[in-house]
C-alpha atoms as a PDB file:
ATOM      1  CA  UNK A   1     -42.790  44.604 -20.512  1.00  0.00           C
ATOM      2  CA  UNK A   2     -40.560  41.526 -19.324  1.00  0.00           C
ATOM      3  CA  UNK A   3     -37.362  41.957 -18.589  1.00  0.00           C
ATOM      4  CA  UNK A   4     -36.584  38.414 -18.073  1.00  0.00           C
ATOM      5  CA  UNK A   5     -33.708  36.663 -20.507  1.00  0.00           C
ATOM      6  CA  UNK A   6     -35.153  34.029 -23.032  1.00  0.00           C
ATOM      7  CA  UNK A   7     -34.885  30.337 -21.812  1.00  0.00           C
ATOM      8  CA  UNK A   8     -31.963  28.376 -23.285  1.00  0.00           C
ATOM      9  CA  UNK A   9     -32.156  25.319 -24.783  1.00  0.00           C
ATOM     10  CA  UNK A  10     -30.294  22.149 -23.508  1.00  0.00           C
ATOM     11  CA  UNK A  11     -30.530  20.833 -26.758  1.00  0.00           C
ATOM     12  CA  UNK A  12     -28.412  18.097 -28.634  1.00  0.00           C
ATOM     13  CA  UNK A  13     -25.039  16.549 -26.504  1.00  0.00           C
ATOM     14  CA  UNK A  14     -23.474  15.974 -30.038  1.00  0.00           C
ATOM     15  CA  UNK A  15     -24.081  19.239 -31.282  1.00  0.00           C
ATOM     16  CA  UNK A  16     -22.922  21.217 -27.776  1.00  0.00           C
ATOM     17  CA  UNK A  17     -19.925  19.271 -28.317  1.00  0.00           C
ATOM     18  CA  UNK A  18     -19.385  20.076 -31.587  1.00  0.00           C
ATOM     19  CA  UNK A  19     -20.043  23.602 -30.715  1.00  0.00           C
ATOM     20  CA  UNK A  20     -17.757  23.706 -28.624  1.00  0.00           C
ATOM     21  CA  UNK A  21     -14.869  22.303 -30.011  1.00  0.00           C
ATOM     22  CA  UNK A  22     -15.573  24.879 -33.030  1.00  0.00           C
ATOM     23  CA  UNK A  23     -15.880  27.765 -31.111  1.00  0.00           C
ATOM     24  CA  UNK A  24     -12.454  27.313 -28.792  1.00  0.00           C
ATOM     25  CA  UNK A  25     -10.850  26.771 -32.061  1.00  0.00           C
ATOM     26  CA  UNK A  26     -12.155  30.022 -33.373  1.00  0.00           C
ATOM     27  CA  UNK A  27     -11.403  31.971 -30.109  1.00  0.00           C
ATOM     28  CA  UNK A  28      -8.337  30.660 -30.199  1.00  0.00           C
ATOM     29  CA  UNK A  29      -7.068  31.421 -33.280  1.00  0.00           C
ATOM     30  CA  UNK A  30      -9.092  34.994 -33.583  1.00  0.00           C
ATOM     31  CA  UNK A  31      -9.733  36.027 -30.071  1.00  0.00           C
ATOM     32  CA  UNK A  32     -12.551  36.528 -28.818  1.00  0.00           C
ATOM     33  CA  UNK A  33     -12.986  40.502 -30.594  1.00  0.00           C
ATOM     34  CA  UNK A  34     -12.336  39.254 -34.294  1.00  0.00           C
ATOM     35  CA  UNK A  35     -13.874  35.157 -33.462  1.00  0.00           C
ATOM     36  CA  UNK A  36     -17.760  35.522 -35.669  1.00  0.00           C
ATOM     37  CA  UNK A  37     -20.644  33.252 -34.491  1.00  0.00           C
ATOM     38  CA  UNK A  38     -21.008  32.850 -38.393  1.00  0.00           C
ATOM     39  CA  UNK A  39     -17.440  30.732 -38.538  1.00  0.00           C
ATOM     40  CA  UNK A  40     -18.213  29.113 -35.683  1.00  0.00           C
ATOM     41  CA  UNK A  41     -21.619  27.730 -36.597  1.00  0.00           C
ATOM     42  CA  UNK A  42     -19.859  26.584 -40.200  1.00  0.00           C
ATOM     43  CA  UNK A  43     -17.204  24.898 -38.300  1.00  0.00           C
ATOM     44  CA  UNK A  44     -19.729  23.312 -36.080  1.00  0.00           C
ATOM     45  CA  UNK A  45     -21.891  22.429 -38.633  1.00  0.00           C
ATOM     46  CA  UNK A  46     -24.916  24.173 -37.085  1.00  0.00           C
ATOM     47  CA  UNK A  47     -26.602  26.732 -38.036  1.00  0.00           C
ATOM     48  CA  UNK A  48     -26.202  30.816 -36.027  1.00  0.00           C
ATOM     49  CA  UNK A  49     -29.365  29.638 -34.891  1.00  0.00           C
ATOM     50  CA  UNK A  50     -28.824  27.333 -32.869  1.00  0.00           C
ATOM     51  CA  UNK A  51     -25.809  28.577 -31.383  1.00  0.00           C
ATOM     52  CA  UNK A  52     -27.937  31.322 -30.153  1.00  0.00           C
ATOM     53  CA  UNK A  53     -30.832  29.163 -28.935  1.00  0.00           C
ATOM     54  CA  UNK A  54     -28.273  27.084 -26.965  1.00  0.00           C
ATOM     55  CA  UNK A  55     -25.719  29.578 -25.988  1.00  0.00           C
ATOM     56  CA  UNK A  56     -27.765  32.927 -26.003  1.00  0.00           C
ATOM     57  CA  UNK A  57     -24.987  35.870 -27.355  1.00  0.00           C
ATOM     58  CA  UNK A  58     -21.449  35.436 -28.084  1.00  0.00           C
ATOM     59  CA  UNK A  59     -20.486  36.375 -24.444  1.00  0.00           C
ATOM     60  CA  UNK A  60     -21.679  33.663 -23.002  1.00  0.00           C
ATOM     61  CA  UNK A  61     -20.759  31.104 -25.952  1.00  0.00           C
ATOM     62  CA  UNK A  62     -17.424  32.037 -24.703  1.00  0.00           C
ATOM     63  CA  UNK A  63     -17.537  32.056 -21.399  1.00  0.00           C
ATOM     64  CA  UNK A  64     -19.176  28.470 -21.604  1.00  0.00           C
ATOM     65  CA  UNK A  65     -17.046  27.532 -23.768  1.00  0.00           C
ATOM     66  CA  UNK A  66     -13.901  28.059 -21.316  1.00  0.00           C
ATOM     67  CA  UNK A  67     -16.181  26.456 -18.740  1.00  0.00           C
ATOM     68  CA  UNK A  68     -16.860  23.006 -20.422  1.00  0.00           C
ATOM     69  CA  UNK A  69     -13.398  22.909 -21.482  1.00  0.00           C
ATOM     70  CA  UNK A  70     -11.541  23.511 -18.068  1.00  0.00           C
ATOM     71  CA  UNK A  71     -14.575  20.589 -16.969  1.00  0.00           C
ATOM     72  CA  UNK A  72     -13.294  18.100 -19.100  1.00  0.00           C
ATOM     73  CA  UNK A  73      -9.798  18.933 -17.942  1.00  0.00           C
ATOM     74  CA  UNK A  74     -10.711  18.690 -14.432  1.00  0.00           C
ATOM     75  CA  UNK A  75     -12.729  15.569 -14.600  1.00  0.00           C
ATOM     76  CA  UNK A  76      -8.978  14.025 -16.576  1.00  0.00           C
ATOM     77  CA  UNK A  77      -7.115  15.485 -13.647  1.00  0.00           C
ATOM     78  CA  UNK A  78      -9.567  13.647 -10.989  1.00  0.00           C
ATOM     79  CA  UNK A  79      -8.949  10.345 -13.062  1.00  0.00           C
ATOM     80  CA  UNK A  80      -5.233  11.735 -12.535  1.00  0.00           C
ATOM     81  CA  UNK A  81      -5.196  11.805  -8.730  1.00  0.00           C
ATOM     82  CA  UNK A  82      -6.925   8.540  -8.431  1.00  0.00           C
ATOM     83  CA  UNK A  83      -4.309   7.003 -10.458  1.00  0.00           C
ATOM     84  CA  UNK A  84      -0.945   8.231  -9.325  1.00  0.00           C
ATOM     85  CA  UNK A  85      -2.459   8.910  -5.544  1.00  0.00           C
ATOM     86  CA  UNK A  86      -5.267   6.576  -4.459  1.00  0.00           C
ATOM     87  CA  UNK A  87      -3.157   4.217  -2.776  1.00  0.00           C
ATOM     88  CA  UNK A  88      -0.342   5.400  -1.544  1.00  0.00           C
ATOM     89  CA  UNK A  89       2.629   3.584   0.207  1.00  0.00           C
ATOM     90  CA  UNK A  90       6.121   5.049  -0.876  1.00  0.00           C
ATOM     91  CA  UNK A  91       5.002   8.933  -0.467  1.00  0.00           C
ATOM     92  CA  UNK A  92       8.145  10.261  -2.533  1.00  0.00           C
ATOM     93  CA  UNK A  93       7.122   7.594  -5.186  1.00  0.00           C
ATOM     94  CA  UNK A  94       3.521   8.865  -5.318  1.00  0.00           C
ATOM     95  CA  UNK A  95       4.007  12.173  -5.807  1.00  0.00           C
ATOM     96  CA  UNK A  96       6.681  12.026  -8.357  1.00  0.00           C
ATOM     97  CA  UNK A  97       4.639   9.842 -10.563  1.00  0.00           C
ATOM     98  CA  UNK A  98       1.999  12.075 -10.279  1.00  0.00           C
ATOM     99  CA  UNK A  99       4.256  15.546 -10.870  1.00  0.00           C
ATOM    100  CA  UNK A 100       5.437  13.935 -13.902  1.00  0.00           C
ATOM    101  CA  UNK A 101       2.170  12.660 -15.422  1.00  0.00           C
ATOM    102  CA  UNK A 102       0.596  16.298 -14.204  1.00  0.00           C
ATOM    103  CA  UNK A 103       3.795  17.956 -15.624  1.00  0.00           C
ATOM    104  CA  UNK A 104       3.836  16.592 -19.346  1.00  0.00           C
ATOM    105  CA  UNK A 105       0.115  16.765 -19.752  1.00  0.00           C
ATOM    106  CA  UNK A 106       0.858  20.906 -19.064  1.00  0.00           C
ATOM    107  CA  UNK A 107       4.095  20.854 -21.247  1.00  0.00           C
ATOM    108  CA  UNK A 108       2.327  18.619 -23.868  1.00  0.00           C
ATOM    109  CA  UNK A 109      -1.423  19.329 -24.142  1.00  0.00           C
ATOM    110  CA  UNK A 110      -2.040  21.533 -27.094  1.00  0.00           C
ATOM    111  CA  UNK A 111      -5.470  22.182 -25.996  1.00  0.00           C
ATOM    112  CA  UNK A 112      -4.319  23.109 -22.382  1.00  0.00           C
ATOM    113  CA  UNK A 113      -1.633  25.484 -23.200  1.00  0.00           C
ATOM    114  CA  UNK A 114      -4.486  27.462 -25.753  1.00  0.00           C
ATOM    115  CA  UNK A 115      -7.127  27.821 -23.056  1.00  0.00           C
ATOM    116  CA  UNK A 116      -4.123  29.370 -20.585  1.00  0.00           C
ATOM    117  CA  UNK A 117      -2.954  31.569 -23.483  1.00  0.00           C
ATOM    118  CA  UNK A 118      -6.777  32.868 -24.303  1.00  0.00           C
ATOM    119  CA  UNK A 119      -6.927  33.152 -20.735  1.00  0.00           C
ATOM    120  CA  UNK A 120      -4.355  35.206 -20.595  1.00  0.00           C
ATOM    121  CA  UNK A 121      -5.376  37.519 -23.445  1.00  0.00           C
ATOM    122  CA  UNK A 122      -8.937  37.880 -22.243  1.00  0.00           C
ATOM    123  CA  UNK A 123      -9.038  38.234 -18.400  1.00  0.00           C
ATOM    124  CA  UNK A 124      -9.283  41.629 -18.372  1.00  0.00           C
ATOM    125  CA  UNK A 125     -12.206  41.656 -20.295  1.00  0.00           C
ATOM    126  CA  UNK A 126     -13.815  38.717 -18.755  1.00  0.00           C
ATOM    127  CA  UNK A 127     -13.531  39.270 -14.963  1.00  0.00           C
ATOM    128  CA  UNK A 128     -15.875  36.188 -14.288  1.00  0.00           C
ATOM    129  CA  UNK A 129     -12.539  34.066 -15.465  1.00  0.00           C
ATOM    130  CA  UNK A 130     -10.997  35.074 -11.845  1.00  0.00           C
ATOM    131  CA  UNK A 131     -14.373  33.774 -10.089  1.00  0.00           C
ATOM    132  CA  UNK A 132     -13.375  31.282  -7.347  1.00  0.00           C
ATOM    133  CA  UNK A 133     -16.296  28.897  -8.553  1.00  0.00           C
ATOM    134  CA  UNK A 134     -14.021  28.280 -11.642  1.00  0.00           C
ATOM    135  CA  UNK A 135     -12.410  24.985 -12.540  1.00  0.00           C
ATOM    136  CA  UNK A 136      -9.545  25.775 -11.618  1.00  0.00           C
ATOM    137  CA  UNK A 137     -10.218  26.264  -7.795  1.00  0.00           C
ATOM    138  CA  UNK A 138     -12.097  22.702  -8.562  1.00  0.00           C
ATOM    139  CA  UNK A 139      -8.950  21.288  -9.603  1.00  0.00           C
ATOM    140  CA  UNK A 140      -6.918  22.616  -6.573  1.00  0.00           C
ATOM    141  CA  UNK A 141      -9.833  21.624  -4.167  1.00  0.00           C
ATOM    142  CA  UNK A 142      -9.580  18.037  -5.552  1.00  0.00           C
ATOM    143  CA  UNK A 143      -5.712  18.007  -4.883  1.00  0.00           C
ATOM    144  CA  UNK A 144      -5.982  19.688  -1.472  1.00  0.00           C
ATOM    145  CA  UNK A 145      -9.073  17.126  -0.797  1.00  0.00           C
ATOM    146  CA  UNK A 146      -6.418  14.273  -1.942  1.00  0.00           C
ATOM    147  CA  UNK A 147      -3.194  15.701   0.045  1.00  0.00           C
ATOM    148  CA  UNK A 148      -5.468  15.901   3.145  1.00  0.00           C
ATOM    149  CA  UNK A 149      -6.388  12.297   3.213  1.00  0.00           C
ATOM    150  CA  UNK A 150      -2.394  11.671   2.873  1.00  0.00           C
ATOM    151  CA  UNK A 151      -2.284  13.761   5.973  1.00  0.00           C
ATOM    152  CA  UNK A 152      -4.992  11.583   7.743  1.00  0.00           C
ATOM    153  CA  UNK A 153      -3.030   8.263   6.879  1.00  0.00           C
ATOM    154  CA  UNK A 154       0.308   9.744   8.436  1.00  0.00           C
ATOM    155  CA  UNK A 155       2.216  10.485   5.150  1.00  0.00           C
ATOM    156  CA  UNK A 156       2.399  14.133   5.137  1.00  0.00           C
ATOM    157  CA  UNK A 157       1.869  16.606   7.556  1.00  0.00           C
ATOM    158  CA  UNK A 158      -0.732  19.302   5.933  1.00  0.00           C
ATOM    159  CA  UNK A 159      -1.785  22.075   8.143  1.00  0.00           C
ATOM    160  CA  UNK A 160      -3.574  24.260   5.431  1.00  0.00           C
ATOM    161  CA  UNK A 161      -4.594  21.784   2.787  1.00  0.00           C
ATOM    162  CA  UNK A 162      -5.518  24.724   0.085  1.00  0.00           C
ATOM    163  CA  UNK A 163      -1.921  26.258   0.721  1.00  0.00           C
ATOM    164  CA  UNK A 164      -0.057  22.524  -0.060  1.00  0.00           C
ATOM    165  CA  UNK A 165      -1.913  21.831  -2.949  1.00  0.00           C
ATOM    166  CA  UNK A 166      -1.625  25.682  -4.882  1.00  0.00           C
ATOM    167  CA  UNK A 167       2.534  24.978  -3.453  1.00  0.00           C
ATOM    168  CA  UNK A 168       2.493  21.240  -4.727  1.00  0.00           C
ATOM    169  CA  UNK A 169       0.891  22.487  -8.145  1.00  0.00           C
ATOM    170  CA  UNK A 170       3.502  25.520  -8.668  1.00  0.00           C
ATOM    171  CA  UNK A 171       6.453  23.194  -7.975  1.00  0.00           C
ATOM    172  CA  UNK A 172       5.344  20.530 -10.924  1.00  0.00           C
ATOM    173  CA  UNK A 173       4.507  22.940 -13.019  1.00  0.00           C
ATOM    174  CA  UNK A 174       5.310  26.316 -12.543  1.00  0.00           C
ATOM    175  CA  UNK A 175       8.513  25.787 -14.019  1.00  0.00           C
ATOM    176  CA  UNK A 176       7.246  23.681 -16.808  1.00  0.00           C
ATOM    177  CA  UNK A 177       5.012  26.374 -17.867  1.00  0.00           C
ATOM    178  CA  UNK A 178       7.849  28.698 -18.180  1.00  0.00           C
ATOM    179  CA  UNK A 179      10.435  26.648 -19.881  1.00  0.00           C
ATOM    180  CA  UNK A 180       7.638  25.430 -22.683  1.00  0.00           C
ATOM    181  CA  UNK A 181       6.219  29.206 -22.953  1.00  0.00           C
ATOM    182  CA  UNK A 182       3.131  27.855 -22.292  1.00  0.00           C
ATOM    183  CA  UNK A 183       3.286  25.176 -24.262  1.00  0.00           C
ATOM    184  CA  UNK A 184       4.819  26.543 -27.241  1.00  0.00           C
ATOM    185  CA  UNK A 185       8.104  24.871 -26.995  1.00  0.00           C
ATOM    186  CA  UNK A 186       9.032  21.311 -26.049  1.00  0.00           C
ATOM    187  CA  UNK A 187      10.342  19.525 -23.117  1.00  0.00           C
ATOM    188  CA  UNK A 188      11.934  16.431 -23.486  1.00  0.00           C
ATOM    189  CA  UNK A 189      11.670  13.342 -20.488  1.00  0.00           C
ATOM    190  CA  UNK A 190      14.597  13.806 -19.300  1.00  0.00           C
ATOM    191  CA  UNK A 191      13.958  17.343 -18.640  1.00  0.00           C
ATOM    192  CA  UNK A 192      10.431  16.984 -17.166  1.00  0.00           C
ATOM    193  CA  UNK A 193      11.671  14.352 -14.536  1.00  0.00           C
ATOM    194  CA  UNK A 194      14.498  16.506 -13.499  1.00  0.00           C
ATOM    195  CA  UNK A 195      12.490  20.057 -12.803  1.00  0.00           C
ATOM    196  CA  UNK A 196       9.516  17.130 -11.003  1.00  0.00           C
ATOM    197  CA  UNK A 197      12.286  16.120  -9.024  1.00  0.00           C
ATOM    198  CA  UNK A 198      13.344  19.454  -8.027  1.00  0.00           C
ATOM    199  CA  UNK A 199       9.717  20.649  -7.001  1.00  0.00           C
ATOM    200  CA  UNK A 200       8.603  16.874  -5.439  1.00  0.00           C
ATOM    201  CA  UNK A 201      12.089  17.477  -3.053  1.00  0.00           C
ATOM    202  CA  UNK A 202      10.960  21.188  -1.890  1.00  0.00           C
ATOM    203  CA  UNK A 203       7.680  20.046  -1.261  1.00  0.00           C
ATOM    204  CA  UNK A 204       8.587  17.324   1.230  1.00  0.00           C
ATOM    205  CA  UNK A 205      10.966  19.334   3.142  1.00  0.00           C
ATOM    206  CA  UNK A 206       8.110  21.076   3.562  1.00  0.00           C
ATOM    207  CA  UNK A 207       5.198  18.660   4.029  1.00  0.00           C
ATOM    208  CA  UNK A 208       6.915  15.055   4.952  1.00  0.00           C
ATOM    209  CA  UNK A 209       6.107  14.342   8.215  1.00  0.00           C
ATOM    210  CA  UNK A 210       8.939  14.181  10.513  1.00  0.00           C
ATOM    211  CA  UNK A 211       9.177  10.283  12.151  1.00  0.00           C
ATOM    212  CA  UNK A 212       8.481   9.517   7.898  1.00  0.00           C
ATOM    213  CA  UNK A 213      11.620  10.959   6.854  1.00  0.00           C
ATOM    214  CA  UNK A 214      14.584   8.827   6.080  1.00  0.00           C
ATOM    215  CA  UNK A 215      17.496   8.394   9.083  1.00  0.00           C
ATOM    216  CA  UNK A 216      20.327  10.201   8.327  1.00  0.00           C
ATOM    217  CA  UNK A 217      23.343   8.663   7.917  1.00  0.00           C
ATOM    218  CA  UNK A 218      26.856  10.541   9.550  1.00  0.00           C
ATOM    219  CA  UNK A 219      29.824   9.436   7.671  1.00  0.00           C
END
């Protein structure tokens, strides 16, 4: 007797992504204990079938479902970095642009802020969320790949690549993430650019290189 799992099918792009997007919105709103395949397929409009020919249980329709969601977000935050920090002259400048732009899409992305929250709920049911081949060690191997080039062209000084970018990430957006709950209440501008500020001016008295630094002036 064969112990060996059934092959999955690849099947249709339009129906994984409509799979998808039914089944985080079911997780989301039930958790994953009370979410049924049976709403999700009606919300998809598939049938259970195929959810289980493409997906295999309801384990791993979650777990791929957190997967190709946190992809998407860290193929947006690559298209992120390339904006705010492919070319890079005014190093202050840079990296406040990008805090900001990083910063609001935490405080304002309704779809972010529900993945961290079922996140949240779930880990302890779902160890494989902590495994470092998630996205979001992609997403802070991007920004460490990014700071280290900035480090090669003389604009910061970056010893431990890894460390700057987990520091540079918690100072855009740690706060952020506390003062919107998550996402569940708003930030204004105003606000946003002030707590950036705050973070992008600890993280260059860190990181700015020395002979980069603005001369002092004694009055």
């Amino acid at each position: 007797m064969s112990n060996s799992q059934p092959t999955l099918r690849q099947g249709s792009p339009a129906k994984r992504v409509a799979i998808v997007r039914a089944a985080l919105e079911v997780f989301v709103r039930e958790g994953y204990a009370r979410a049924s395949v049976d709403a999700i397929a009606a919300s998809a409009g598939v049938s259970k079938r195929t959810i289980y020919d493409y997906y295999g249980d309801k384990e791993q329709l979650f777990l791929s479902t957190l997967e190709e969601t946190k992809s998407a977000q860290a193929a947006a935050f690559q298209q992120l970095l390339d904006r705010t920090l492919g070319q890079v002259d005014d190093i202050e400048a840079a990296l406040t642009v990008f805090g900001r732009e990083f910063a609001a899409e935490v405080a304002r992305s309704a779809e972010r802020a529900a993945v961290m929250r079922l996140m949240i709920a779930e880990v302890s049911h779902f160890p494989a969320l902590l495994a470092p081949t998630s996205n979001n060690h992609t997403v802070q191997h991007a920004l460490a790949d990014r700071l280290a080039e900035l480090h090669d062209q003389g604009l910061l000084d970056i010893p431990d690549p890894m460390e700057a970018a987990e520091f540079l990430g918690l100072l855009v957006t740690g706060r952020v993430n506390h003062r919107t709950w998550y996402g569940a209440v708003q930030l204004d501008d105003a606000e946003i650019d002030r707590l950036v500020a705050g973070g992008i001016r600890i993280f260059l008295r860190a990181y700015r290189r020395a002979e980069s630094m603005p001369e002092r002036v004694d009055r």
